[in-house]
N, C-alpha and C. Protein backbone atom coordinates (compact mmCIF):
# COMPACT_ATOMS: atom_id res chain seq x y z
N UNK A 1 1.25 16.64 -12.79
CA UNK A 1 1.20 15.62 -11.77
C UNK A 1 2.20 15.90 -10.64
N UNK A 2 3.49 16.43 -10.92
CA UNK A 2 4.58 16.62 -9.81
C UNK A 2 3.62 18.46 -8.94
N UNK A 3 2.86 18.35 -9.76
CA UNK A 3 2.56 19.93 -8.49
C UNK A 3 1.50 19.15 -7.32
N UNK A 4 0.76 18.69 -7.83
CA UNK A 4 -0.25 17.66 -7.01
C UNK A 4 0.82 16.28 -5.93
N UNK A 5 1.56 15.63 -6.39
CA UNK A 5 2.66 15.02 -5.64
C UNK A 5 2.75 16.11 -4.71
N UNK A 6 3.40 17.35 -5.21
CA UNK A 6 3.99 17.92 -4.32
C UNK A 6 2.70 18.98 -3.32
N UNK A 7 1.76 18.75 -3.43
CA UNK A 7 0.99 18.90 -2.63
C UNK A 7 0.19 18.39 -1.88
N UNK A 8 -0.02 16.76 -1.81
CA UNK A 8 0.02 15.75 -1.21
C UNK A 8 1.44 16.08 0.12
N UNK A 9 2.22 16.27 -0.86
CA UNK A 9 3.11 15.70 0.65
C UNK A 9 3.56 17.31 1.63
N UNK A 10 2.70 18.66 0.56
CA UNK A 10 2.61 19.61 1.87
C UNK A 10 1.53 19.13 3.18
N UNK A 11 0.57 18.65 2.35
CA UNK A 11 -1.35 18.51 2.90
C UNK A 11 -0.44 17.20 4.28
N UNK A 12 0.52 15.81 3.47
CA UNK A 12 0.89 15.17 5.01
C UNK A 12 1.76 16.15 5.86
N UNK A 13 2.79 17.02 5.90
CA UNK A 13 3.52 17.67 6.81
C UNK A 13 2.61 18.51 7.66
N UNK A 14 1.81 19.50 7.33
CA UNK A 14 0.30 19.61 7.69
C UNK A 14 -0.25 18.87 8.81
N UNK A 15 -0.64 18.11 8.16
CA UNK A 15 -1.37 16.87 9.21
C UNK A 15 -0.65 16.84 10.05
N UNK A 16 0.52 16.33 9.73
CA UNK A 16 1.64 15.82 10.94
C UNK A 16 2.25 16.74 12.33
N UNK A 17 2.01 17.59 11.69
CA UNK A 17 2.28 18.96 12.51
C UNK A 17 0.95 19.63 13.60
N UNK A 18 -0.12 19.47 12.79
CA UNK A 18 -1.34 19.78 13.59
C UNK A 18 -1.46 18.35 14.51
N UNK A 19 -1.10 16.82 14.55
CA UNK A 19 -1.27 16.02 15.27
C UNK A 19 -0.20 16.14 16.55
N UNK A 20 1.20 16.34 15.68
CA UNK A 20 1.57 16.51 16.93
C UNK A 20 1.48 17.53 18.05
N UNK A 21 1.30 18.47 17.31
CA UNK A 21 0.52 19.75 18.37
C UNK A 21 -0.35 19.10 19.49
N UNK A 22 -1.57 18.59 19.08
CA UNK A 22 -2.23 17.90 19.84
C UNK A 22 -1.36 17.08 21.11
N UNK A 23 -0.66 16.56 20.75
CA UNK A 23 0.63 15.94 21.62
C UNK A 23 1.60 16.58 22.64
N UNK A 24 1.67 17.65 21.90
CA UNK A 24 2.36 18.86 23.13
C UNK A 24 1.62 20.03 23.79
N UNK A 25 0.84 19.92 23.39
CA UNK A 25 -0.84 20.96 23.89
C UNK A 25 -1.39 19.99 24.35
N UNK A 26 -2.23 19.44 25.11
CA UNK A 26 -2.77 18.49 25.90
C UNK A 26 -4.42 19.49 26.27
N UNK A 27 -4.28 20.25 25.69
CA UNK A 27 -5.98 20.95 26.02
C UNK A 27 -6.58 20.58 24.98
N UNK A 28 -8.03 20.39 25.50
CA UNK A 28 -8.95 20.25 24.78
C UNK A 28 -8.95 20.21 23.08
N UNK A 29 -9.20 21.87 22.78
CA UNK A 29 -9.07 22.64 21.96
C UNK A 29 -8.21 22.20 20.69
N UNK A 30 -6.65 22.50 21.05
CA UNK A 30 -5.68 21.68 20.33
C UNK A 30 -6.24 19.73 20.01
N UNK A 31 -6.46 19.42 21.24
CA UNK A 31 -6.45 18.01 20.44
C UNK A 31 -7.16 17.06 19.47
N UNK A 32 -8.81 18.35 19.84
CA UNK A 32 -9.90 18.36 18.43
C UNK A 32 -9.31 18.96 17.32
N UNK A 33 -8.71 20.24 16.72
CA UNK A 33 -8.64 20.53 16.17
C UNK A 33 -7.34 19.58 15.31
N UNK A 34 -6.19 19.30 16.33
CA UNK A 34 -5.21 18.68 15.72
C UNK A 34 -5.59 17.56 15.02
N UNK A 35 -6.85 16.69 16.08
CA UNK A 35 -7.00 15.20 15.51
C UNK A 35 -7.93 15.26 14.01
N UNK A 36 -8.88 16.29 13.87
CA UNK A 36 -9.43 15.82 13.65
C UNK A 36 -9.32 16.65 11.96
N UNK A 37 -8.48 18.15 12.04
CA UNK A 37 -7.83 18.62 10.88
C UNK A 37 -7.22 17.82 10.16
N UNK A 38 -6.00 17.29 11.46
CA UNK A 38 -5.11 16.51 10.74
C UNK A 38 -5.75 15.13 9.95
N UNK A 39 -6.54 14.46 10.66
CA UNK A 39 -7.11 13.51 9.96
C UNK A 39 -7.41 13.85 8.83
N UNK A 40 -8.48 14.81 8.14
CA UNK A 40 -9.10 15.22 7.14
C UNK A 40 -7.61 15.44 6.03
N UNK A 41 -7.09 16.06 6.48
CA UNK A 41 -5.79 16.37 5.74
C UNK A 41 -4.79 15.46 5.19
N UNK A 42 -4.92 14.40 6.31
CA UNK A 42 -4.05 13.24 5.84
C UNK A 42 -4.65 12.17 5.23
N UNK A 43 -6.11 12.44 5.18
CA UNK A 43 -6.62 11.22 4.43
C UNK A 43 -6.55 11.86 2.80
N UNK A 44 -7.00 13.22 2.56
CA UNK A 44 -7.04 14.14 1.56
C UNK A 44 -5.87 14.11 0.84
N UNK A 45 -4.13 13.84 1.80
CA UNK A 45 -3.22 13.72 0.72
C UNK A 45 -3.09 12.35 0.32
N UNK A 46 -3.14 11.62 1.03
CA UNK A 46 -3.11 10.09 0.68
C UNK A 46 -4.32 9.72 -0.37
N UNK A 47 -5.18 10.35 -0.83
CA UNK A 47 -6.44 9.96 -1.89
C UNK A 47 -5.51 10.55 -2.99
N UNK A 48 -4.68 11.96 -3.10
CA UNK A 48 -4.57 12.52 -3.98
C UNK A 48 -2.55 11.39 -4.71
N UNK A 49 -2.43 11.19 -3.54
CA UNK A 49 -0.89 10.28 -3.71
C UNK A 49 -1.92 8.93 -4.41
N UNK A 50 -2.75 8.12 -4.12
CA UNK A 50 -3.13 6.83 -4.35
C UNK A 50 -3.94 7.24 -6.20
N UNK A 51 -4.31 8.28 -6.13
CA UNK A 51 -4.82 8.74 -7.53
C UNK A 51 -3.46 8.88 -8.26
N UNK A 52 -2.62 9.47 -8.08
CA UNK A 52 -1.28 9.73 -8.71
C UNK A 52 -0.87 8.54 -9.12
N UNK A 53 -1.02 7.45 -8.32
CA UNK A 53 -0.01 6.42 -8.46
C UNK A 53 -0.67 5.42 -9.28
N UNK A 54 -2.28 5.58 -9.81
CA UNK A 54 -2.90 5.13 -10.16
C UNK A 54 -2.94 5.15 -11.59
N UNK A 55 -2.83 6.53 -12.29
CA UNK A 55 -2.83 7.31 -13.21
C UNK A 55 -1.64 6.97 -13.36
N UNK A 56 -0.43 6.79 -12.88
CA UNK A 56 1.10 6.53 -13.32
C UNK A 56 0.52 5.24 -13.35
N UNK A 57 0.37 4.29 -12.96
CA UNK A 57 -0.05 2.67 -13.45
C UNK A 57 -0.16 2.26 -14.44
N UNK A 58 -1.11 3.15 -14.97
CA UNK A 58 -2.34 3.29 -16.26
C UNK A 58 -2.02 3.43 -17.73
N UNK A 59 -1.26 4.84 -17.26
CA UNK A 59 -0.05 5.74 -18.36
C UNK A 59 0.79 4.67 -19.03
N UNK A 60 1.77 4.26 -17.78
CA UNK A 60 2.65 3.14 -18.02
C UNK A 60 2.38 1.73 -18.82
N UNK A 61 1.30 1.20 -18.18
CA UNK A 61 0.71 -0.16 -18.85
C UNK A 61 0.31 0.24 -20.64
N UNK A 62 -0.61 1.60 -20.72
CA UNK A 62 -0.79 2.28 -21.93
C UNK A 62 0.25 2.20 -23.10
N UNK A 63 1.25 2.62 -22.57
CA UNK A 63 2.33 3.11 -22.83
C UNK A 63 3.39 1.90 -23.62
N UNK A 64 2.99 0.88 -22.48
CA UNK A 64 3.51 -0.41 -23.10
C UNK A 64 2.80 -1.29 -23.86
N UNK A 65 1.58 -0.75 -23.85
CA UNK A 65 0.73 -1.90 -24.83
C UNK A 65 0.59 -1.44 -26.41
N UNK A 66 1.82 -1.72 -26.86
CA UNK A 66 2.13 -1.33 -28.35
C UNK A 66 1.79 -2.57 -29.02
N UNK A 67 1.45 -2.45 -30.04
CA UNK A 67 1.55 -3.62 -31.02
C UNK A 67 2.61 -4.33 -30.95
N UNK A 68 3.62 -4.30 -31.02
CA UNK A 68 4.56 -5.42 -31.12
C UNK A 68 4.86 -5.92 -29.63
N UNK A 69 3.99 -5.01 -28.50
CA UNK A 69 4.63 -5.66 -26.91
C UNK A 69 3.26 -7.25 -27.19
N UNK A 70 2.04 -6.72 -27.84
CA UNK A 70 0.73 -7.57 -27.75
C UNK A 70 1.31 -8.79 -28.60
N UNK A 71 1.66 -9.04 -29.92
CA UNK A 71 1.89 -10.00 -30.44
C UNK A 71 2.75 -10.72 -29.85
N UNK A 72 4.06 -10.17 -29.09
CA UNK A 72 5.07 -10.53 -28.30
C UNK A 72 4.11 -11.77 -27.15
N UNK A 73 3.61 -10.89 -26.41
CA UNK A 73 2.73 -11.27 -25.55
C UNK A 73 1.55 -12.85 -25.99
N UNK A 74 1.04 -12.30 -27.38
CA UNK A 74 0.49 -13.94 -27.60
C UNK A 74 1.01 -15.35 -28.26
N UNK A 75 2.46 -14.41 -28.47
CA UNK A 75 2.98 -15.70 -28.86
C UNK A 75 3.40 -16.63 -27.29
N UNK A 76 3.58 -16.05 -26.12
CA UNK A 76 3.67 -16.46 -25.51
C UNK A 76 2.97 -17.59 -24.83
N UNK A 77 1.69 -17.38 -24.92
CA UNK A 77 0.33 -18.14 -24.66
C UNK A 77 0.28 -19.02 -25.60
């Protein structure tokens, strides 16, 4: 999971870098390629960060739902 994290947040520096290009290049060329790479790229790390964080959610809740957290839990109710 930390190689995927950590490739999420190459895929945003990426993005961020091809957008701002677009920003200091003012031609054409650059500002399709910047907008529209970078877009693809930054939506691509943010799916792969929102899956991560999802799967850590999951793990965690898993993780805690032991028998004695559940009985804990209905005595409460």
């Amino acid at each position: 999971m930390r190689r995927l994290l950590r490739f999420s947040a190459v895929l945003t520096l990426i993005a961020l870098v091809l957008m701002m290009w677009s920003m200091f290049d003012p031609r054409p060329a650059p500002v399709l390629i910047g907008l529209s790479l970078g877009q693809v790229l930054g939506t691509a790390s943010f799916a792969i960060y929102l899956s991560i964080v999802i799967w850590d959610i999951r793990r965690r809740r898993r993780e805690a739902s032991t028998p004695e957290d559940r009985a804990s839990l209905s005595k409460l109710r």
